[in-house]
Structures are given as structure tokens and as C-alpha cells.
C-alpha atoms as a PDB file:
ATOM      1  CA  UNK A   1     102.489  98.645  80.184  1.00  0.00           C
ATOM      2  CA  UNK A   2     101.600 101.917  80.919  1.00  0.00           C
ATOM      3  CA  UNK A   3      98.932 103.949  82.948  1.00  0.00           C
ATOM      4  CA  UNK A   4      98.191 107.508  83.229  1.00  0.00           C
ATOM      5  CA  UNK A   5      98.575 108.886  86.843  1.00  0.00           C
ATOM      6  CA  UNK A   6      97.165 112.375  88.150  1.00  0.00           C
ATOM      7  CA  UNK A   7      99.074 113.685  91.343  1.00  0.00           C
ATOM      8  CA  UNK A   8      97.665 116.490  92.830  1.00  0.00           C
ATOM      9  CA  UNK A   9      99.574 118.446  95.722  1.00  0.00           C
ATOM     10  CA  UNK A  10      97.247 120.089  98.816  1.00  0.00           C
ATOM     11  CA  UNK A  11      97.953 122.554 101.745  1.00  0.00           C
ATOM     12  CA  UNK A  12      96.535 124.896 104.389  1.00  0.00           C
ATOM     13  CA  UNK A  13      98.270 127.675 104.980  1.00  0.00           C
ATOM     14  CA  UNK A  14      96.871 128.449 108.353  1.00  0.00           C
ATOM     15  CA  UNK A  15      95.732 125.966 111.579  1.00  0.00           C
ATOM     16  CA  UNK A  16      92.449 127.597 110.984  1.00  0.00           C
ATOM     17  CA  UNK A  17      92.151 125.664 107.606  1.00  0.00           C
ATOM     18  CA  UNK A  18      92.017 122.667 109.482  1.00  0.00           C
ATOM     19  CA  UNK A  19      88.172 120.967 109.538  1.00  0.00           C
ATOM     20  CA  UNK A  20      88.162 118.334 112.105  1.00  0.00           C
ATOM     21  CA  UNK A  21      86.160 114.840 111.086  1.00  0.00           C
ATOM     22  CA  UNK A  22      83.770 113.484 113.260  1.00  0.00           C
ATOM     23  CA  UNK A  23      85.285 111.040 115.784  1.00  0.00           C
ATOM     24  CA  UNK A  24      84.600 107.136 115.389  1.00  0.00           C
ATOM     25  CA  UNK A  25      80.906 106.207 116.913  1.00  0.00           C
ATOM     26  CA  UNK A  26      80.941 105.580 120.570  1.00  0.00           C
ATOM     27  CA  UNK A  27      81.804 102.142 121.609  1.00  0.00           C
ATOM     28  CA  UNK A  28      84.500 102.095 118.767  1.00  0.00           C
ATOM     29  CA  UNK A  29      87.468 103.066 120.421  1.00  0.00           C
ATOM     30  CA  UNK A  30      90.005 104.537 118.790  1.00  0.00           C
ATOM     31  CA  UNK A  31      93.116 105.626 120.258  1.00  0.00           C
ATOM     32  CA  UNK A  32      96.331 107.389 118.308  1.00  0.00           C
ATOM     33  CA  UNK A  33      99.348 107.916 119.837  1.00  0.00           C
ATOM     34  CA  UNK A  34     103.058 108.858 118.395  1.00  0.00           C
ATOM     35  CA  UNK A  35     105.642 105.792 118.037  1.00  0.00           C
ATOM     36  CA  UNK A  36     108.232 108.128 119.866  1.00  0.00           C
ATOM     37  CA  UNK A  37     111.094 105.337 119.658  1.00  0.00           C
ATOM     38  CA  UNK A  38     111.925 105.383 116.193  1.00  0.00           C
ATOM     39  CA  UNK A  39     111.459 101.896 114.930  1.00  0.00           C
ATOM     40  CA  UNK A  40     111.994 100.274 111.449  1.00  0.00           C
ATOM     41  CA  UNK A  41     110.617  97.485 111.954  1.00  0.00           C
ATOM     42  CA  UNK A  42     106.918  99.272 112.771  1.00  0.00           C
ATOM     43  CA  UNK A  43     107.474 101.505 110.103  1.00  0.00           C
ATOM     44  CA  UNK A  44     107.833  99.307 107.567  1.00  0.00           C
ATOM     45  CA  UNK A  45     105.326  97.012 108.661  1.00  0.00           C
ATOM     46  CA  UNK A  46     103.013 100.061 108.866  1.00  0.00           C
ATOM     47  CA  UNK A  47     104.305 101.284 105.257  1.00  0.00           C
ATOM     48  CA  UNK A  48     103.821  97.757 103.824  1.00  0.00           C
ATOM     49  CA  UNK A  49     100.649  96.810 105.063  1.00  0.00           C
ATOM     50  CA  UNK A  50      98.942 100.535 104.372  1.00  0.00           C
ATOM     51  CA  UNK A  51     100.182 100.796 100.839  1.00  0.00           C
ATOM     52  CA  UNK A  52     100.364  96.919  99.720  1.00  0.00           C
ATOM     53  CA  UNK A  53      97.188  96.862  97.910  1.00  0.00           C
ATOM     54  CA  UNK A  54      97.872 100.022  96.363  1.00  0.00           C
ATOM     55  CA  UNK A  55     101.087 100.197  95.424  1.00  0.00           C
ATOM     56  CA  UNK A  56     103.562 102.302  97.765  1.00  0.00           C
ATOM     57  CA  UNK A  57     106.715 100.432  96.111  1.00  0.00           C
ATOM     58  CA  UNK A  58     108.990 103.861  96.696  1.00  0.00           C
ATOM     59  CA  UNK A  59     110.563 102.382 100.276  1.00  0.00           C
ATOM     60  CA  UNK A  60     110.335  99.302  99.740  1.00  0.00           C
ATOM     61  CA  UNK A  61     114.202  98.853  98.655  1.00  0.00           C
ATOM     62  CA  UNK A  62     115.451 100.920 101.683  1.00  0.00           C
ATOM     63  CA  UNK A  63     117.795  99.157 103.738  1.00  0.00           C
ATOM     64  CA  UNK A  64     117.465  99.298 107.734  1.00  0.00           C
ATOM     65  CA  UNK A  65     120.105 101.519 108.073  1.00  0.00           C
ATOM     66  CA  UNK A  66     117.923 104.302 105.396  1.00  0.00           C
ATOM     67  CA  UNK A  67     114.899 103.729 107.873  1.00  0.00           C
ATOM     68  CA  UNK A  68     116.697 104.535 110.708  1.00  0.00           C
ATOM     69  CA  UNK A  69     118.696 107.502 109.355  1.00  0.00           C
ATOM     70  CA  UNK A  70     115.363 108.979 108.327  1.00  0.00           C
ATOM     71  CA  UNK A  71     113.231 107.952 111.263  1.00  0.00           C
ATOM     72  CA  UNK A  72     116.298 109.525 113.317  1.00  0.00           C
ATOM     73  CA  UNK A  73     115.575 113.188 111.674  1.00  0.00           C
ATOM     74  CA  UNK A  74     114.656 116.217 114.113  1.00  0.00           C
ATOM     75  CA  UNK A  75     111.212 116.672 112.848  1.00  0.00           C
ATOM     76  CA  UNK A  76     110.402 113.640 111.580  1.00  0.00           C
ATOM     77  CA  UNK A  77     106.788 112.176 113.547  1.00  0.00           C
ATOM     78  CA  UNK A  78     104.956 108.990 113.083  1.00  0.00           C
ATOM     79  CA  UNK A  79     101.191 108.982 114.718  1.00  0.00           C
ATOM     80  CA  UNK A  80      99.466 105.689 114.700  1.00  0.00           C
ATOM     81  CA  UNK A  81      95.763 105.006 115.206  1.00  0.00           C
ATOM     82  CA  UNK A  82      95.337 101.833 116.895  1.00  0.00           C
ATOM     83  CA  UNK A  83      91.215 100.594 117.495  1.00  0.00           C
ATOM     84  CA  UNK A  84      90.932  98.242 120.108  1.00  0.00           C
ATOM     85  CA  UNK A  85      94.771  98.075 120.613  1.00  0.00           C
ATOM     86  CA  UNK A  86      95.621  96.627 117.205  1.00  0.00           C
ATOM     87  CA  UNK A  87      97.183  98.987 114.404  1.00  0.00           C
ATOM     88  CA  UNK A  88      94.831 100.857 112.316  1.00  0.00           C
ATOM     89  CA  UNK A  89      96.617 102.930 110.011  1.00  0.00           C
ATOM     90  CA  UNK A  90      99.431 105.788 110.193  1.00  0.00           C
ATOM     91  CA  UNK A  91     100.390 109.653 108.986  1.00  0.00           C
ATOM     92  CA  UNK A  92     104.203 110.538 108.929  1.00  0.00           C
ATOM     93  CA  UNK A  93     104.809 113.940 109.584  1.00  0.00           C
ATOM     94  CA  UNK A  94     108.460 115.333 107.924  1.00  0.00           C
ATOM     95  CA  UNK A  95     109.374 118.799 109.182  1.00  0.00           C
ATOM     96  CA  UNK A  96     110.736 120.666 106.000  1.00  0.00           C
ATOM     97  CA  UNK A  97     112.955 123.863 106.716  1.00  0.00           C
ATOM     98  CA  UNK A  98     110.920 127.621 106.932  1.00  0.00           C
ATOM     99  CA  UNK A  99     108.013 126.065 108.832  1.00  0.00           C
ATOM    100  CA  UNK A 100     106.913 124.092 106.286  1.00  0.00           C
ATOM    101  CA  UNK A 101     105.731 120.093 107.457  1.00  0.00           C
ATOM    102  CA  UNK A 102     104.936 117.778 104.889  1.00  0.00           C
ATOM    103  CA  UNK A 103     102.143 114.773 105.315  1.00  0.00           C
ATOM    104  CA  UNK A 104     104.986 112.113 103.705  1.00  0.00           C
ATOM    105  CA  UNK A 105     102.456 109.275 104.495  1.00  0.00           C
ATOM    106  CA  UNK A 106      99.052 108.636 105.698  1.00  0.00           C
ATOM    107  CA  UNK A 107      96.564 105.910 105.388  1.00  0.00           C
ATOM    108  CA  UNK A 108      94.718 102.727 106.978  1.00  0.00           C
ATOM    109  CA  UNK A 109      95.029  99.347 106.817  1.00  0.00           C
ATOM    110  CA  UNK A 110      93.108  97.267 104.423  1.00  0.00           C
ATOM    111  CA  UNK A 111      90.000  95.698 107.253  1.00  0.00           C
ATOM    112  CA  UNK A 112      89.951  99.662 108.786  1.00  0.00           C
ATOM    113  CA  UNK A 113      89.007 101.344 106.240  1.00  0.00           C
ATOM    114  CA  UNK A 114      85.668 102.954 105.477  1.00  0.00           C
ATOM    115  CA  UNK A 115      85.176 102.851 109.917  1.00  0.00           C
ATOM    116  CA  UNK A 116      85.264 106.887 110.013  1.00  0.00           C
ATOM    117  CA  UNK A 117      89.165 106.166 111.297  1.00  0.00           C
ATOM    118  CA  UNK A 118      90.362 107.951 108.389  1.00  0.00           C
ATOM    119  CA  UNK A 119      89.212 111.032 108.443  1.00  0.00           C
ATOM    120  CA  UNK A 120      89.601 110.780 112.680  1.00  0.00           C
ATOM    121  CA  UNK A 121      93.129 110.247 111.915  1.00  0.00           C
ATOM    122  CA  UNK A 122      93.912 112.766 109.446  1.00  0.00           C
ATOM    123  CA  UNK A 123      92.258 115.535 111.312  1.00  0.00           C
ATOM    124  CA  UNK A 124      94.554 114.561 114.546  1.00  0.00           C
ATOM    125  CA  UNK A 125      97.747 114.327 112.802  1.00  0.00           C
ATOM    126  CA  UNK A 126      97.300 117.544 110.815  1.00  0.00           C
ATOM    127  CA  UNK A 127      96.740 119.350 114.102  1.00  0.00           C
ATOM    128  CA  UNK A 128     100.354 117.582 115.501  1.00  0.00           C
ATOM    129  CA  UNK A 129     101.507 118.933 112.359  1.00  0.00           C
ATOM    130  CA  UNK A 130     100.309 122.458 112.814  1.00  0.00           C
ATOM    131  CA  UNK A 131     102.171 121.953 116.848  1.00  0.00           C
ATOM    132  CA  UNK A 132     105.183 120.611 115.500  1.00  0.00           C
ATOM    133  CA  UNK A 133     107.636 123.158 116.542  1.00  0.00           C
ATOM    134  CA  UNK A 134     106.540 123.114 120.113  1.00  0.00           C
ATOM    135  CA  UNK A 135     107.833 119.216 120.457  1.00  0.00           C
ATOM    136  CA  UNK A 136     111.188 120.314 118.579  1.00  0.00           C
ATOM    137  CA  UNK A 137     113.176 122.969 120.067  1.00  0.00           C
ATOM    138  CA  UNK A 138     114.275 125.254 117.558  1.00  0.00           C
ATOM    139  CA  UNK A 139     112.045 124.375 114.485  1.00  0.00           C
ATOM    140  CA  UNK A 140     110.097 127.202 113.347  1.00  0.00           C
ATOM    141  CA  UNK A 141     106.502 127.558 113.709  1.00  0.00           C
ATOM    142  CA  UNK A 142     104.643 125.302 111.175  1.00  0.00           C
ATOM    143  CA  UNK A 143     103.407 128.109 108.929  1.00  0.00           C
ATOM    144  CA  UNK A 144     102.291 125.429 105.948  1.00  0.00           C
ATOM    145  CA  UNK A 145     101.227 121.965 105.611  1.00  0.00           C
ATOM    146  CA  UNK A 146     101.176 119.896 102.341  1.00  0.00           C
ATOM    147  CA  UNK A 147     100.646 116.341 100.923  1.00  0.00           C
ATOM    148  CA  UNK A 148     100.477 114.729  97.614  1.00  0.00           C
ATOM    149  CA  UNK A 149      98.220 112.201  96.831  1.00  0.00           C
ATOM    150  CA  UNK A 150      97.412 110.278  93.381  1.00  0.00           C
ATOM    151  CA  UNK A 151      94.829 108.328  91.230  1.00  0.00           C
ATOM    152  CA  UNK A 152      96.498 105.307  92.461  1.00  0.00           C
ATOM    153  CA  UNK A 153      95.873 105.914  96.481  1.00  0.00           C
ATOM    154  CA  UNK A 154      92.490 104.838  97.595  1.00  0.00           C
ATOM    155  CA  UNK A 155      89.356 106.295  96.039  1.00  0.00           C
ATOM    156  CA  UNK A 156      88.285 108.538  98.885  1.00  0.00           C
ATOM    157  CA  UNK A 157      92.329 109.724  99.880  1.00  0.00           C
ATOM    158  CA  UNK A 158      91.321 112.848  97.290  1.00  0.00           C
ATOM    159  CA  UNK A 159      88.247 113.749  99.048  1.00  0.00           C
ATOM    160  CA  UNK A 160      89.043 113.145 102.689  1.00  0.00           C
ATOM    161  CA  UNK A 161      91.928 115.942 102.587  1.00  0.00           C
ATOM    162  CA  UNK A 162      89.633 118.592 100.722  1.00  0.00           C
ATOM    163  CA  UNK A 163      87.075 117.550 103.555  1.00  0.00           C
ATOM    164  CA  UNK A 164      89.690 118.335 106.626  1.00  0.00           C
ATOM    165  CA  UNK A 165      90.157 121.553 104.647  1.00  0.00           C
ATOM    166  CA  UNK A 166      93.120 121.093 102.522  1.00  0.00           C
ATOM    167  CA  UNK A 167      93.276 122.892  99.255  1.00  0.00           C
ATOM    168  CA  UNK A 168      94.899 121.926  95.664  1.00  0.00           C
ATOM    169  CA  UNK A 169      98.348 123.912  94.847  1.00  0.00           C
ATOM    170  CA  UNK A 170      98.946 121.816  92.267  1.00  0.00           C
ATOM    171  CA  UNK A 171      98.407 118.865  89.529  1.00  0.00           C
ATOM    172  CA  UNK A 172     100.636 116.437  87.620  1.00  0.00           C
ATOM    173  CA  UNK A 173      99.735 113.914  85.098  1.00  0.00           C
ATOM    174  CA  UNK A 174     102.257 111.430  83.524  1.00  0.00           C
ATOM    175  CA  UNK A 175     102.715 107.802  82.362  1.00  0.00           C
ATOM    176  CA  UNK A 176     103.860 105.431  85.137  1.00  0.00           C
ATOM    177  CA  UNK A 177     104.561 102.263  84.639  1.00  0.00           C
ATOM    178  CA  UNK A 178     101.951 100.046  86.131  1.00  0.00           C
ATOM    179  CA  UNK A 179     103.482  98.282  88.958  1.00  0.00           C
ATOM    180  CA  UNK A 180     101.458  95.359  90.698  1.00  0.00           C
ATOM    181  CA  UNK A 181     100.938  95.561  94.048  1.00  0.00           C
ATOM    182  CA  UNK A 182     103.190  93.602  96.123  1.00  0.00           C
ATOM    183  CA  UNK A 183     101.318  93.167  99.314  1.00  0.00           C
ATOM    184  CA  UNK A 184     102.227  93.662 102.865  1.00  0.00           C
ATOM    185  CA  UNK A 185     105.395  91.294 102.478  1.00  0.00           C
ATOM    186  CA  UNK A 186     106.687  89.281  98.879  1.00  0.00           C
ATOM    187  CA  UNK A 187     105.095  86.671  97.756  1.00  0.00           C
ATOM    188  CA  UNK A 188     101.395  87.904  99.718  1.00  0.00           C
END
């Protein structure tokens, strides 16, 4: 079986495009820092148990070795918002050549979602993607950033990235095959 799928593709152009969310009400704290040692166990787990009730299936083949090799790339940034110390959600920046950082993954887990940590999130790790350069020596100047999102992410991921100011570049529409969502490990 069969379902249709629209993709659309968003950017700003400049770190003015940016529109920060409002931060998570006071007495919710909610930290994010960067996983600087690059880990495949935590990014899997984060990858599995953001997109296993809406079905990120595209890494979930890679070995260890793929994880590390692209974890290990100048450029490549994982952010994670943690509330109260546990794991919230993620955004993985990948530096592309000419200045041009793509959001390759972002999103919360299943019991932090609709907290305001989304949008908190997304605002912070577009702004590490707009400083980039300035934690790489020798990458050029972010100059564009960009993500793709679908009909298939969670029903706000369209409107919280036109909120923080990113703008539509692009749609796709096409017949995927419906996968079912495997959950943050098999058999779940």
C-alpha cells in the first residue's frame, strides 16, 4: 500500500530571519547543550525514540561504523534539550560546503511534546547553526540554513519552522510506500 507524501524544503537566508520562540514557563527547566563526544549509541537512541512513532526508518540500517563516520564529520553538530536532566528531543546540524548548514534532524520525544520545548529548541539550534563556522576553523560563514520536513513528521513540525521564520523553497509530492512505525527499538 501506498500513501501520498508532500515534502516541502525551508530556509533563511540571513540570521536576521531567525524568530526566536518563547522559552519554556518558569519552573520548567530546560537546558540544551551539544553532545560534543560523538556517540552512536545517543544518537541512535535519540534518532529512534524521536522518529519511532512517526516513521524515521532512513538510519535505521546503518551500521556503527556509518554512525561514527558521519558523527566524525567537521561540521557535523548534535544539540540536545534535556528538561529536568532527562532527554527531551534533538536537532542535528550538517555543515554543507559554501556556507550552507542543513537542519538533517530535529524533533522531541513522544511525553515532551506540545511543553513549548519545541519551538525553544528549534530557535536555539538554528542560531548554533547560523555560528557554525566560528566552532570550526575554516568553514565558511553559514550564509543559508535549510530543512525538509513532510506530511508524515508531526502535525505542528510544518508550522513551528514558518513560526521561527523559515520560508518554503520548495515542494514535493510522491507515493511512498506506507511503512509502519517501528518504535524506539524492534518489536516496541
Amino acid at each position: 500500500m501506498t500513501i501520498t507524501v508532500t515534502t516541502w524544503y525551508l530556509e533563511q537566508t540571513a540570521p536576521g530571519d531567525l524568530v526566536p520562540a518563547v522559552a519554556p514557563p518558569v519552573g520548567r527547566r530546560v537546558d540544551i547543550a551539544r553532545a560534543e563526544v560523538a556517540s552512536p549509541e545517543f544518537s541512535r537512541f535519540l534518532y529512534t525514540s524521536v522518529g519511532g512513532d512517526i516513521a524515521w526508518t532512513d538510519r535505521l540500517g546503518w551500521t556503527y561504523g556509518r554512525w561514527e563516520e558521519f558523527l566524525g564529520r567537521p561540521g557535523v553538530e548534535t544539540w540536545v534539550a534535556y528538561e529536568r536532566g532527562t532527554p527531551a528531543g534533538f536537532i542535528e546540524l550538517d555543515a554543507q560546503p559554501e556556507g550552507v548548514v542543513e537542519i538533517s534532524y530535529f524533533g522531541l520525544l513522544p511525553a515532551f511534546r506540545g511543553r513549548r520545548t519545541g519551538g525553544h529548541l528549534l530557535s536555539y539550534g538554528t542560531a548554533r547553526a547560523w555560528d557554525l563556522a566560528g566552532r570550526w576553523p575554516g568553514r565558511a560563514k553559514t550564509r543559508r540554513v535549510w530543512v525538509h520536513t513532510c506530511s508524515q513528521d508531526g502535525p505542528h513540525a510544518l508550522d513551528n519552522y514558518r513560526r521561527r521564520g523559515f520560508r518554503v523553497f520548495a515542494t514535493e509530492v510522491a507515493e511512498e510506500p506506507e511503512a509502519p512505525a517501528p518504535g524506539p527499538w524492534p518489536g516496541a
